[in-house]
Protein backbone atom coordinates (compact mmCIF):
# COMPACT_ATOMS: atom_id res chain seq x y z
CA UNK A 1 33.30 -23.83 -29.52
CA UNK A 2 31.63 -20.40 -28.24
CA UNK A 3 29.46 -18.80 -30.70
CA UNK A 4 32.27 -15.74 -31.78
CA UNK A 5 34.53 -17.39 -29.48
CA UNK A 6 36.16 -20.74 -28.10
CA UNK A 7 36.72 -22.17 -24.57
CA UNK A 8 39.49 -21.04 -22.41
CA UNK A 9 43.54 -22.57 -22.07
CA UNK A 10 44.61 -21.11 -19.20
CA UNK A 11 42.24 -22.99 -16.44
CA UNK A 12 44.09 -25.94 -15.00
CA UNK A 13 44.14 -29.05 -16.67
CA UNK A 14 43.27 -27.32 -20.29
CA UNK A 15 44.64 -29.09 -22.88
CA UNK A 16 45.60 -26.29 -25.27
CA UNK A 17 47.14 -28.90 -28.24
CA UNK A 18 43.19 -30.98 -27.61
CA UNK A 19 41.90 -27.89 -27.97
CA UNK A 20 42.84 -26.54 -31.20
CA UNK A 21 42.78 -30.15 -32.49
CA UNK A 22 38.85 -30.37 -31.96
CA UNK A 23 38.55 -26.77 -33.72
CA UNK A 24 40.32 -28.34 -36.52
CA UNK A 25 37.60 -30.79 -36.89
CA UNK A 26 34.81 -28.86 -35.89
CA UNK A 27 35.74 -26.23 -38.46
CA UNK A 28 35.83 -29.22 -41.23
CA UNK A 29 31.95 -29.47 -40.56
CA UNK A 30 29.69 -28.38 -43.26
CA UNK A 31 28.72 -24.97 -43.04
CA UNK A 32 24.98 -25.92 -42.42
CA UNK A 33 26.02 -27.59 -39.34
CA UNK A 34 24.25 -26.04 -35.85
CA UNK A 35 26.59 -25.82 -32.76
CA UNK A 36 24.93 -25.78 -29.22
CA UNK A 37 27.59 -24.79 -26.96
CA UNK A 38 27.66 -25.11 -23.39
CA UNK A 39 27.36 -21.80 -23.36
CA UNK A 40 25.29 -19.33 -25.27
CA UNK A 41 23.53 -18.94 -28.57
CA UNK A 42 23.19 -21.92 -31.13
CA UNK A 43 25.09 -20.89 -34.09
CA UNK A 44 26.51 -22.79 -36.74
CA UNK A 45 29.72 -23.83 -38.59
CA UNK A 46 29.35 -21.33 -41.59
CA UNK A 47 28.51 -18.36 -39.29
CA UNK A 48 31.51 -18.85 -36.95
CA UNK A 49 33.77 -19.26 -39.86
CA UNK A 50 32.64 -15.66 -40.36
CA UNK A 51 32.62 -14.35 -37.10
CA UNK A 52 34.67 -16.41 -35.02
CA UNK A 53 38.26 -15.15 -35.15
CA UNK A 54 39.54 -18.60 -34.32
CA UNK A 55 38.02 -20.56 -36.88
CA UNK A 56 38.44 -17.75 -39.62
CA UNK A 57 41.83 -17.59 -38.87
CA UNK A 58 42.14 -13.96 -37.69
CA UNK A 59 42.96 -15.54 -33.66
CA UNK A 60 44.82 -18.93 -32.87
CA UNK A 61 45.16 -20.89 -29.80
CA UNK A 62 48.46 -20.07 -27.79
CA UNK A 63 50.02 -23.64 -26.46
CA UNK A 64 51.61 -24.02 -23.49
């Protein structure tokens, strides 16, 4: 998880299915919960259920 964002699927040897698997229980987090990604800003679970268009559900992870 990217703050506003996620990481990619079409790199070889992404695992699309893992992917959207850990959103799934990232996004169960409570909202108060701070994300450091690998990348980028800290942000946090309520936040990116705002912004993020995956875990808001306005994006979804295309499978393979």
């Amino acid at each position: 998880l990217f703050a506003g964002s996620i990481g990619r699927t079409d790199l070889p040897f992404s695992n699309p299915a893992q992917l959207a698997s850990s959103q799934e229980k990232i996004a169960a987090l409570p909202v108060e919960t701070v994300i450091y990604p690998g990348h980028g800003m800290d942000t946090t679970i309520g936040q990116e259920r705002l912004s993020n268009p995956f875990l808001n559900g306005s994006a979804r992870i295309v499978q393979k």
